[in-house]
N, C-alpha and C. Protein backbone atom coordinates (compact mmCIF):
# COMPACT_ATOMS: atom_id res chain seq x y z
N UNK A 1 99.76 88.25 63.84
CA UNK A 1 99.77 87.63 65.14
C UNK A 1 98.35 87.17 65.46
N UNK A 2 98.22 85.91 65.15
CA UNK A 2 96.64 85.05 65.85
C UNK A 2 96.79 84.77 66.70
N UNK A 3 96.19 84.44 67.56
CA UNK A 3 95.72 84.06 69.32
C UNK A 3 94.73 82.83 69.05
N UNK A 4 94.74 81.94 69.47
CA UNK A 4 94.14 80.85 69.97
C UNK A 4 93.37 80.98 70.81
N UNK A 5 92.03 80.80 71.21
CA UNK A 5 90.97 81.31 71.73
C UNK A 5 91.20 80.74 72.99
N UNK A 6 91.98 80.11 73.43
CA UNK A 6 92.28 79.84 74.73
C UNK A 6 93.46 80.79 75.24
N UNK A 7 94.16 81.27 74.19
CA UNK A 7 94.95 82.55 74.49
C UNK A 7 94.99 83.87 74.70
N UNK A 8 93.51 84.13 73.68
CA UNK A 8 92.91 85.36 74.03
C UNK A 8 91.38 85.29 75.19
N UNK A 9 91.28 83.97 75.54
CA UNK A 9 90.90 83.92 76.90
C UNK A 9 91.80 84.07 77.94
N UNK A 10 93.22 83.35 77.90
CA UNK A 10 94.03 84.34 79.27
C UNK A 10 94.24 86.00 79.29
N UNK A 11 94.49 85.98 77.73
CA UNK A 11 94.92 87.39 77.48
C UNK A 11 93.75 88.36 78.51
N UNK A 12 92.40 87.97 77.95
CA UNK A 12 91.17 88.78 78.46
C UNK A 12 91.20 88.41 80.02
N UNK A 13 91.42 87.45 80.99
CA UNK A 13 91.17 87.52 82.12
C UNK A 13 92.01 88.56 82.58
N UNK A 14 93.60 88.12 82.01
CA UNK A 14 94.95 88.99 83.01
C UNK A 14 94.22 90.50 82.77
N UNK A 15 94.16 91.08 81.23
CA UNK A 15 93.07 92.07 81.45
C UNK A 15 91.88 92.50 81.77
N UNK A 16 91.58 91.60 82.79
CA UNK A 16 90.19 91.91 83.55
C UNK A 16 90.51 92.03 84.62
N UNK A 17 91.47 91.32 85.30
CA UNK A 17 92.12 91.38 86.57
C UNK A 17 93.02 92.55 86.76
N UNK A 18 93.79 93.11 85.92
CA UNK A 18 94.14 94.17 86.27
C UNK A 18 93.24 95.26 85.81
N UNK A 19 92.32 95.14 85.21
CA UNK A 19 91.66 96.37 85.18
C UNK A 19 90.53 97.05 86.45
N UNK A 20 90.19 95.40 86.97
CA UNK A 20 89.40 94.99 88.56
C UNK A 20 90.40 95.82 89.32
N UNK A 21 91.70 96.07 88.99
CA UNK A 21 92.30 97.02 90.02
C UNK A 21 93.43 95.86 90.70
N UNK A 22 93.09 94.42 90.61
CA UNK A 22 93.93 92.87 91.65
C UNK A 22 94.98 93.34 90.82
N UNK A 23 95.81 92.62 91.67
CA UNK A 23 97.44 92.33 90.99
C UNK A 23 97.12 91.47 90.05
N UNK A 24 97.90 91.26 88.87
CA UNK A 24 98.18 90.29 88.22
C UNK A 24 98.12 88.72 88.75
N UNK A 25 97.05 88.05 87.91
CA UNK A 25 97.41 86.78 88.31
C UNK A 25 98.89 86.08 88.70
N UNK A 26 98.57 84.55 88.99
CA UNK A 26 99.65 84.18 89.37
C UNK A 26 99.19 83.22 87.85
N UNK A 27 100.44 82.09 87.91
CA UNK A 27 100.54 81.12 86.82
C UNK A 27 99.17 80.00 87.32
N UNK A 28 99.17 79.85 89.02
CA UNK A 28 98.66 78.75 89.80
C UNK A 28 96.66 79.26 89.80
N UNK A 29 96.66 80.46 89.59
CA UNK A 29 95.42 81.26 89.69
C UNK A 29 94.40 81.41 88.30
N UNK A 30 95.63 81.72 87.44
CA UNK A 30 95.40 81.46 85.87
C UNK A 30 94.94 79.61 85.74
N UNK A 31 95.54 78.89 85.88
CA UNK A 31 95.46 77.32 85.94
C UNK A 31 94.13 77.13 86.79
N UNK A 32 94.15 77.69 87.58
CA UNK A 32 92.41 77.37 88.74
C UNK A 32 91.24 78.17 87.95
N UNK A 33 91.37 79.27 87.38
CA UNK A 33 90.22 79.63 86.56
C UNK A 33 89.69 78.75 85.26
N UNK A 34 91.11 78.45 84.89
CA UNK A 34 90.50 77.60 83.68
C UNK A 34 90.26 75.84 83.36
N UNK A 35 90.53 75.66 85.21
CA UNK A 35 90.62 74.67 85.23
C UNK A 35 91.91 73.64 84.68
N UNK A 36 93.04 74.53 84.36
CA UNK A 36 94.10 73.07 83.72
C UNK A 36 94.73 72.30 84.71
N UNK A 37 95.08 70.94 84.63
CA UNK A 37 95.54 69.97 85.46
C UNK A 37 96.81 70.82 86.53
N UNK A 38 97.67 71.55 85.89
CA UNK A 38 98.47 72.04 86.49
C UNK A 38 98.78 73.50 85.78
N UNK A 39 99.83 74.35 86.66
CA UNK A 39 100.39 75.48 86.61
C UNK A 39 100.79 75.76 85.45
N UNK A 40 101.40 74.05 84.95
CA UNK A 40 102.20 74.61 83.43
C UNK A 40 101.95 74.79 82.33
N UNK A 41 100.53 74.64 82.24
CA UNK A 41 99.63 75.03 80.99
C UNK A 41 99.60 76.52 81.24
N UNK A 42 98.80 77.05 82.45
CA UNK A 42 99.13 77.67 82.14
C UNK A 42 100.31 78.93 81.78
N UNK A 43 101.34 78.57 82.35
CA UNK A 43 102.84 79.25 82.29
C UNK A 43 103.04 78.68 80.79
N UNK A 44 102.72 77.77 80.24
CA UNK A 44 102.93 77.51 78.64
C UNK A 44 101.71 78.79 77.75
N UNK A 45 100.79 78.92 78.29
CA UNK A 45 99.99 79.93 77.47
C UNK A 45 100.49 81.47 77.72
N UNK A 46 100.85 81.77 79.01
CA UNK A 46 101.43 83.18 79.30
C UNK A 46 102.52 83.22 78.43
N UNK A 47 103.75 82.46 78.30
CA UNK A 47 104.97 82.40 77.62
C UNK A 47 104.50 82.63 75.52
N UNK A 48 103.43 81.60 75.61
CA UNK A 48 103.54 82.25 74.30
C UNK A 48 102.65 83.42 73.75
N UNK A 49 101.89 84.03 74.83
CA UNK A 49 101.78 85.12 74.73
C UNK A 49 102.47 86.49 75.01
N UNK A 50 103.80 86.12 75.85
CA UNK A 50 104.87 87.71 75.84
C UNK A 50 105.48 86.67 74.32
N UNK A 51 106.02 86.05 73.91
CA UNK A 51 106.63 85.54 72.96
C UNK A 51 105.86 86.59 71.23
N UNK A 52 104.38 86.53 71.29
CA UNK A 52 103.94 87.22 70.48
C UNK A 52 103.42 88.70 70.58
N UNK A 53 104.06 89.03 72.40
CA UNK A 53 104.35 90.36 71.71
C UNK A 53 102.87 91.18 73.18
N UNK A 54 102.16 90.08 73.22
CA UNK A 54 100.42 90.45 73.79
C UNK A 54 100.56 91.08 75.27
N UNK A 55 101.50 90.48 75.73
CA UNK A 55 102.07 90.55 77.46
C UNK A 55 103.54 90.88 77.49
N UNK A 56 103.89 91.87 78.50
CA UNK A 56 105.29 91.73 78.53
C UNK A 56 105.28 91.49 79.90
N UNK A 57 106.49 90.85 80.41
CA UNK A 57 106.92 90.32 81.30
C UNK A 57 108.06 90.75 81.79
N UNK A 58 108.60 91.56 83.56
CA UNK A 58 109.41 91.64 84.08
C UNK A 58 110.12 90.64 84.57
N UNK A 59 111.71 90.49 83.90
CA UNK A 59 111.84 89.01 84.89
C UNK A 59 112.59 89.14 86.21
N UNK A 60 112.12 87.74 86.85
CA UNK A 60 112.63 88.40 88.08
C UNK A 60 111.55 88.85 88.95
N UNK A 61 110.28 89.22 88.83
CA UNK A 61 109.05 89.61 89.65
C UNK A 61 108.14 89.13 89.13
N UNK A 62 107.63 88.44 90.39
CA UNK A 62 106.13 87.87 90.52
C UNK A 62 105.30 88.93 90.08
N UNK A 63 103.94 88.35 89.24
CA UNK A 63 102.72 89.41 89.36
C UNK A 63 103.28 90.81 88.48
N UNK A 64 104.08 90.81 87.54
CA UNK A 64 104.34 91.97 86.68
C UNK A 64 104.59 91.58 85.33
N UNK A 65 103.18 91.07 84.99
CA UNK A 65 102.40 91.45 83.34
C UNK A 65 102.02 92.36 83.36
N UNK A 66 101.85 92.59 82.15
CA UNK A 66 101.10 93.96 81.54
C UNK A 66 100.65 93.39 79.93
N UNK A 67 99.71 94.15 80.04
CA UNK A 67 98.96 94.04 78.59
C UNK A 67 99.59 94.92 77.95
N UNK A 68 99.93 94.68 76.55
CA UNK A 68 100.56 95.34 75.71
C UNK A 68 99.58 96.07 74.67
N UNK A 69 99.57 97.31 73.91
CA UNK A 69 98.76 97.51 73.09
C UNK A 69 98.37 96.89 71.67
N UNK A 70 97.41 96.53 71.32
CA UNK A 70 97.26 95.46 70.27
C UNK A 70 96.77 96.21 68.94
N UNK A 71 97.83 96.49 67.83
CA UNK A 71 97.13 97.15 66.84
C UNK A 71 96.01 96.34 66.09
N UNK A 72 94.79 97.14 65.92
CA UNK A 72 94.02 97.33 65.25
C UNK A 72 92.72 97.11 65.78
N UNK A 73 93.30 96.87 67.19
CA UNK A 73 91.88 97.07 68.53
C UNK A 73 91.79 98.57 69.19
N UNK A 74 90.74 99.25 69.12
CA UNK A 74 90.88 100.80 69.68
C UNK A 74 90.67 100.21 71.26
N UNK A 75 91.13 101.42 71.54
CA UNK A 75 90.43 101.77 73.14
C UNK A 75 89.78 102.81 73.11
N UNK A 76 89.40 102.66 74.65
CA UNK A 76 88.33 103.91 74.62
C UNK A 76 88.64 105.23 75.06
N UNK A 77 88.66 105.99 74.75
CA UNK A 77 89.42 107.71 74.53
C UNK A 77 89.50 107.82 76.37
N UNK A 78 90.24 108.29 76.98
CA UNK A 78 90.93 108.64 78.28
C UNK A 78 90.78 110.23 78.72
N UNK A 79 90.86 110.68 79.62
CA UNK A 79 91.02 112.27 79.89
C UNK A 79 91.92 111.95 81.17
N UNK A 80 93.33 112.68 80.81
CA UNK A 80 93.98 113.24 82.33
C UNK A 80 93.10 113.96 83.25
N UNK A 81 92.67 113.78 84.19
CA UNK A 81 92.39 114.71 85.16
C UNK A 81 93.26 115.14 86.01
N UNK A 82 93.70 116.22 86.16
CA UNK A 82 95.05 117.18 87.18
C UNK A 82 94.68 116.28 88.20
N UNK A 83 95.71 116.38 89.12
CA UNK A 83 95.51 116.38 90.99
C UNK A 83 96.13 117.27 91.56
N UNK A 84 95.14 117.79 92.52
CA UNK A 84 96.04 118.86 93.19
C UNK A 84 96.47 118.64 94.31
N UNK A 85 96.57 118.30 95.35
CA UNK A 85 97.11 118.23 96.55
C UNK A 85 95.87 119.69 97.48
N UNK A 86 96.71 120.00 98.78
CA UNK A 86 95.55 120.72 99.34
C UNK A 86 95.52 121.92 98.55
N UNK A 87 94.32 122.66 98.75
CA UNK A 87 94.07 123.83 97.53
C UNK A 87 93.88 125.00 98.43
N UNK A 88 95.06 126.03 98.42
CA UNK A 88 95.33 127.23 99.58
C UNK A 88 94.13 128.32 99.78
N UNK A 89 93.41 128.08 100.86
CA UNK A 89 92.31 129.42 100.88
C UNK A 89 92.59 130.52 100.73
N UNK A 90 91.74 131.70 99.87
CA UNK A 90 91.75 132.90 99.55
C UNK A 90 91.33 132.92 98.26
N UNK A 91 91.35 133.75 97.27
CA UNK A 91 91.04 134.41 96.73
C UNK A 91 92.03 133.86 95.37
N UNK A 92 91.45 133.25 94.35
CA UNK A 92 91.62 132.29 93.54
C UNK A 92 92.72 132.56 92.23
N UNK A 93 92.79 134.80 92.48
CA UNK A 93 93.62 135.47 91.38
C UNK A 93 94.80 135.46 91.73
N UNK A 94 94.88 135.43 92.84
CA UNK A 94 95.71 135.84 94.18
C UNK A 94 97.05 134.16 94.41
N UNK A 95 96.61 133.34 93.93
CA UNK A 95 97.62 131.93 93.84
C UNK A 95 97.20 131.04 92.71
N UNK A 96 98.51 130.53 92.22
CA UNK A 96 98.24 129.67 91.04
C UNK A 96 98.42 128.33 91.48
N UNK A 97 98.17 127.48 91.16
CA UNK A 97 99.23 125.79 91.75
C UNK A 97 98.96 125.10 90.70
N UNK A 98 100.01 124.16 90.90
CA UNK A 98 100.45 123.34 89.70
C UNK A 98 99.86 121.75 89.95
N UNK A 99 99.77 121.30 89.21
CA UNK A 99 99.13 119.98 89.66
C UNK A 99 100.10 119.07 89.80
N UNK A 100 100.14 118.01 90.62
CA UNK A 100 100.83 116.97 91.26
C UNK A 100 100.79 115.61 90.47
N UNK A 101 99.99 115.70 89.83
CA UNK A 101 100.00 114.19 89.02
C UNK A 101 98.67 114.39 88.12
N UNK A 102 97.98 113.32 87.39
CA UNK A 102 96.76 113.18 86.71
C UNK A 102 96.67 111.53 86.73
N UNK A 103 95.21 111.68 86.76
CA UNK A 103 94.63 110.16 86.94
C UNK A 103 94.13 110.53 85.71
N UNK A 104 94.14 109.02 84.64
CA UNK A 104 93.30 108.52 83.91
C UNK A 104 92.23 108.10 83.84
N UNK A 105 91.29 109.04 83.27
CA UNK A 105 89.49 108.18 83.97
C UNK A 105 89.21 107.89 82.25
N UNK A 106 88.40 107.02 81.78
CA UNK A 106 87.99 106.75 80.48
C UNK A 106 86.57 107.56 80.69
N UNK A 107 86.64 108.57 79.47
CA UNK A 107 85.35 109.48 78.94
C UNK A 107 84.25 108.99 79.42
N UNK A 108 83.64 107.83 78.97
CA UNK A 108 82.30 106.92 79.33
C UNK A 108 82.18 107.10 80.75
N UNK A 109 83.03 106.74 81.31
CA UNK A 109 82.49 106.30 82.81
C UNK A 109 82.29 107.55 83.75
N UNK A 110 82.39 109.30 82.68
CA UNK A 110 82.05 110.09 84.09
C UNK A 110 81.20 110.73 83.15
N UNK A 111 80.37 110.30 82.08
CA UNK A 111 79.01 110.76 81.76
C UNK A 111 79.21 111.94 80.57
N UNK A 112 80.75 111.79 79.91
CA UNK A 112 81.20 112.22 78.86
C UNK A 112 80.57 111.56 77.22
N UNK A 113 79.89 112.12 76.60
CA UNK A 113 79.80 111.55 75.86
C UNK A 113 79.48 111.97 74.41
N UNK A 114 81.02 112.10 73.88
CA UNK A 114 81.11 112.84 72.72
C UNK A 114 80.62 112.37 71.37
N UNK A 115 80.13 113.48 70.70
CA UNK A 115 79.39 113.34 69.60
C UNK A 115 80.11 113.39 67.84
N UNK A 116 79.25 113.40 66.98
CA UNK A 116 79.95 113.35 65.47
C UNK A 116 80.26 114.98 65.74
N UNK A 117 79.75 116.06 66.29
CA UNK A 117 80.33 117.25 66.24
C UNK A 117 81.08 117.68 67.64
N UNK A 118 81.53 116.55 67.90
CA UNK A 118 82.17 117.22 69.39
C UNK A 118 83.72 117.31 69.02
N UNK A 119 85.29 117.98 69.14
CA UNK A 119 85.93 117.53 68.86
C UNK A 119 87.31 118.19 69.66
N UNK A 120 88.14 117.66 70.00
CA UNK A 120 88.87 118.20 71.37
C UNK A 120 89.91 117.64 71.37
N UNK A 121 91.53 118.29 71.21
CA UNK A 121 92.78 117.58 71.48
C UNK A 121 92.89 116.92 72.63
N UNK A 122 92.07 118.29 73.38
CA UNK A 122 93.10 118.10 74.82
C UNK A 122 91.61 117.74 75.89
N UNK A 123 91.49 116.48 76.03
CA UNK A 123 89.74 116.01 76.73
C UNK A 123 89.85 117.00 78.06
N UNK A 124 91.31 116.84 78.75
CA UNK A 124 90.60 117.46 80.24
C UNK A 124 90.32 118.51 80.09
N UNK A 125 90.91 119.75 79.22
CA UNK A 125 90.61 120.94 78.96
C UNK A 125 88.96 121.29 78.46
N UNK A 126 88.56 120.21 77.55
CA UNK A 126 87.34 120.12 77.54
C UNK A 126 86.25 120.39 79.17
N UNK A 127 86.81 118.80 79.86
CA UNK A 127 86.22 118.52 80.80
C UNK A 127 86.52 119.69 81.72
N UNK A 128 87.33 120.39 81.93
CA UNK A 128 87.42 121.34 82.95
C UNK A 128 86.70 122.33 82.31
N UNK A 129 86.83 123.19 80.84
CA UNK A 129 85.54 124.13 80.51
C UNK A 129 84.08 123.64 81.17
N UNK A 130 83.53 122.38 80.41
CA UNK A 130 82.30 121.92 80.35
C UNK A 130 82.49 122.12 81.89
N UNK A 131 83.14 121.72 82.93
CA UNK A 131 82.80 121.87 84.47
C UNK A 131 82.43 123.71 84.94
N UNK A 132 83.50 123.98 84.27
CA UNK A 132 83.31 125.90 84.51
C UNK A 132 81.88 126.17 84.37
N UNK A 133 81.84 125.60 82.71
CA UNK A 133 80.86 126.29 82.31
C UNK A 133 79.40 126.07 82.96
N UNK A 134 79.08 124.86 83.24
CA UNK A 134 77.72 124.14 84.05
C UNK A 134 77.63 124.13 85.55
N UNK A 135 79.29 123.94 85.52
CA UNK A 135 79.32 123.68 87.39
C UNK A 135 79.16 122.51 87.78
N UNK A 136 78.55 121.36 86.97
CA UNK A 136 78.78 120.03 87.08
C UNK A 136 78.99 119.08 86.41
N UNK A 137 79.59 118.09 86.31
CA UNK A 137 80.01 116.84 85.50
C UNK A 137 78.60 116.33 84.18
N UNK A 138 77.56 116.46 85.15
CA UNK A 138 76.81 115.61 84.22
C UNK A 138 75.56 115.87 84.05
């Protein structure tokens, strides 16, 4: 599967835009960044990118691409972090709680930064020792 450098230029915006946190472009928004005469260039470049697999597409809803995973491009290693909801005062032996969800933070960006001898299934378990153990992130 090759990409046409004008394809893996939409590919890279829609994934910049959702990684910025925005909704998914539109077809009309995609077309104004890159300047094409109209919408249907670019709705012709999105199409043959879910076609090869790069984007999938809900039909039926505006604004629901997604980047698909692309073998033989890594990403960058992730850690669940728990969430807890409110955390009950007293005495810490005394109640257990379960966590409510986990956010995905990528290693790099909270000052994680593992080495040729560092090595860990499970990152948050890491990250929650290394917190025990120091008392702080970084």
């Amino acid at each position: 599967m090759r990409l046409t450098k004008k394809q893996e230029a939409v590919r890279k915006f829609i994934d910049d835009e959702l990684k910025a946190g925005r909704a998914c472009p539109t077809h009309r928004e995609i077309a104004s960044h890159f300047r094409f005469k109209s919408s249907y260039g670019a709705a012709r470049h999105v199409q043959a990118l879910v076609k090869k697999g790069v984007l999938a597409a809900e039909k039926g809803k505006a604004r629901a691409l997604q980047i698909q995973s692309i073998p033989g491009i890594s990403r960058s290693a992730v850690a669940e972090i728990p969430l807890f909801g409110s955390i009950p005062a007293g005495f810490g032996d005394e109640r257990t709680q379960e966590p409510e969800g986990c956010v995905l933070v990528d290693i790099s960006s909270i000052g994680f930064k593992p080495t040729r001898n560092t090595f860990c299934h499970d990152w948050a378990a890491c990250l929650r020792r290394r917190h025990r153990d120091f008392g702080a992130w970084a």
